[in-house]
Protein backbone atom coordinates (compact mmCIF):
# COMPACT_ATOMS: atom_id res chain seq x y z
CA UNK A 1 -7.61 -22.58 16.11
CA UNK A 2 -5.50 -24.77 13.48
CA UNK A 3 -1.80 -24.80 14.36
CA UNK A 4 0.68 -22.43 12.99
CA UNK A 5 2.31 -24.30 9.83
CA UNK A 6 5.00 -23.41 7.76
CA UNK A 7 2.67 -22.80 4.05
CA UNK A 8 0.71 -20.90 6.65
CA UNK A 9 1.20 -17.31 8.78
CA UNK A 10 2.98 -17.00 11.86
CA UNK A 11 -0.14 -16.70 13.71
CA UNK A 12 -2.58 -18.79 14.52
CA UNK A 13 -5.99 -18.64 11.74
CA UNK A 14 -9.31 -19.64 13.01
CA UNK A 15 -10.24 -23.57 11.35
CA UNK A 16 -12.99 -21.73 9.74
CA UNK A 17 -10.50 -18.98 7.55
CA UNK A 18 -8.47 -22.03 6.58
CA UNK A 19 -10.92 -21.94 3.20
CA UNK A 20 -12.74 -18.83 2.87
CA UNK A 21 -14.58 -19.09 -0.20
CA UNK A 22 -17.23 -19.62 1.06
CA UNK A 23 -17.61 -17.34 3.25
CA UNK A 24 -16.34 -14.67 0.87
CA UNK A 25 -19.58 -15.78 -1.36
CA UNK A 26 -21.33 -15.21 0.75
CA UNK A 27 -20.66 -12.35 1.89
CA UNK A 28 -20.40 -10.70 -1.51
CA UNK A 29 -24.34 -12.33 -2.38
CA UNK A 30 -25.58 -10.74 1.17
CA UNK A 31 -23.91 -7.42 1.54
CA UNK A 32 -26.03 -4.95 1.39
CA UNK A 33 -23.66 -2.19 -0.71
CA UNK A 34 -22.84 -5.24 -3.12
CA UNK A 35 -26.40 -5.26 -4.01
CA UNK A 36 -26.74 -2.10 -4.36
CA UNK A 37 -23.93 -1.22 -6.44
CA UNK A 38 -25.31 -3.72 -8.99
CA UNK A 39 -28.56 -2.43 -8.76
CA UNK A 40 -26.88 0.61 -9.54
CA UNK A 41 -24.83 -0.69 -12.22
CA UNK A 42 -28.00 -2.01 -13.80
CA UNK A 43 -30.16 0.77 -13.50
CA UNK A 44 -27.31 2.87 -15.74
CA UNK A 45 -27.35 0.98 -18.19
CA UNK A 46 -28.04 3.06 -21.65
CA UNK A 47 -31.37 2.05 -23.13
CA UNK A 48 -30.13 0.91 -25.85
CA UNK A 49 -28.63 -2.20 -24.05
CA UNK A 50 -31.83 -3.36 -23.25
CA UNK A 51 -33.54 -3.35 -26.48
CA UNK A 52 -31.22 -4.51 -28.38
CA UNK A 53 -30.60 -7.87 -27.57
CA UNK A 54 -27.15 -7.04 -26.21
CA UNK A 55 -27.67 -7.30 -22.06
CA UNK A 56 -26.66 -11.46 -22.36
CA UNK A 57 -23.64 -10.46 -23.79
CA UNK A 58 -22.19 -7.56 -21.90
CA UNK A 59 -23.54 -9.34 -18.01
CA UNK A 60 -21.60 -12.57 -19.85
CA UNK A 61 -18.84 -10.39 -20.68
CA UNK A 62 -18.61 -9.02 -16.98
CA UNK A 63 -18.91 -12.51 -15.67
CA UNK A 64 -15.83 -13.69 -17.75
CA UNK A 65 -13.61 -10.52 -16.64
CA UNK A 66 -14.61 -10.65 -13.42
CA UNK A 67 -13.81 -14.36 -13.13
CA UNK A 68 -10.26 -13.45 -15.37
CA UNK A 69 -9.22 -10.82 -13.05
CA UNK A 70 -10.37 -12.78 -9.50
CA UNK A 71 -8.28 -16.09 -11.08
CA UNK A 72 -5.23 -13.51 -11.62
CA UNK A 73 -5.61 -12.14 -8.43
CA UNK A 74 -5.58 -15.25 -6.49
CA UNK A 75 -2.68 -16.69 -8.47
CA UNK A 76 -0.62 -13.72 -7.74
CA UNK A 77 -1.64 -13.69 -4.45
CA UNK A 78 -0.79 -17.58 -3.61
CA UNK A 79 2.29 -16.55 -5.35
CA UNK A 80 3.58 -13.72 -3.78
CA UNK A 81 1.68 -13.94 -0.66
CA UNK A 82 4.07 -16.59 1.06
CA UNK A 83 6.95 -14.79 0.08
CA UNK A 84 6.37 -11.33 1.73
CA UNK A 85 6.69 -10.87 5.57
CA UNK A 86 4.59 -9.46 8.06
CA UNK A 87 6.38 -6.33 7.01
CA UNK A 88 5.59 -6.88 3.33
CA UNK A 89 2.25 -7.57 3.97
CA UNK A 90 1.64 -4.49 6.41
CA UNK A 91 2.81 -2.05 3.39
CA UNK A 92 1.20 -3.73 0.65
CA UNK A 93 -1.95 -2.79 2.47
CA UNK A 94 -1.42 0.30 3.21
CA UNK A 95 -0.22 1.22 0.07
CA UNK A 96 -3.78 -0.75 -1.49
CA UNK A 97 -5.60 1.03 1.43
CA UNK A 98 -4.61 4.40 0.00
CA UNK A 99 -4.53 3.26 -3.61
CA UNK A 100 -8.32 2.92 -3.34
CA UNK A 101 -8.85 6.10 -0.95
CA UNK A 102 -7.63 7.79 -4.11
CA UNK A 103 -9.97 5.95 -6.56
CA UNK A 104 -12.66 7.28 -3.88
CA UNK A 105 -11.85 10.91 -4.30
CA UNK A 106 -11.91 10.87 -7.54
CA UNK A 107 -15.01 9.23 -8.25
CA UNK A 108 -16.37 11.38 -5.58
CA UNK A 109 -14.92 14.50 -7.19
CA UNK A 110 -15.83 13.28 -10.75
């Protein structure tokens, strides 16, 4: 375990969480429901897309949003993170957590 710090929580994290990258990647290149949601994704895909030379672009363009909106969210994160207590950081997840219980039930009921 690497000692408590003050950048860092006020409980002790594993050495190994200290830099999660990559462990996130891989993670996100092995799960199972990753895959399969962009097998998914792919398989959806209008015909048109394929045929017409446009698939480079629009898998560039997700790779360039996704990268955006993962660069925004860590920079807001290592911004606001430190500042919010154990509190803070209790009801931002729950508040996430049913934020995307919602998004659920609607695509479910879409």
């Amino acid at each position: 375990m690497a000692p408590k710090g003050a950048d860092g929580p006020p409980w002790p994290v594993p050495v190994a969480w200290s830099r999660p990258a990559p462990t996130l990647l891989a993670v996100n290149l092995l799960n199972r429901m990753a895959l399969a949601s962009w097998a998914g994704l792919v398989l959806a895909l209008p015909y048109w897309l394929w045929t017409s030379g446009s698939l480079i672009p629009f898998v560039a363009g997700i790779v360039v949003a996704s990268a955006a909106w993962h660069a925004m969210l860590a920079l807001l994160a290592g911004t606001i993170g430190r500042r919010l207590s154990v509190a803070g950081h209790q009801r931002l997840i729950r508040v996430s957590s049913v934020a995307l219980g919602l998004v659920g039930v609607v695509l479910l009921a879409g």
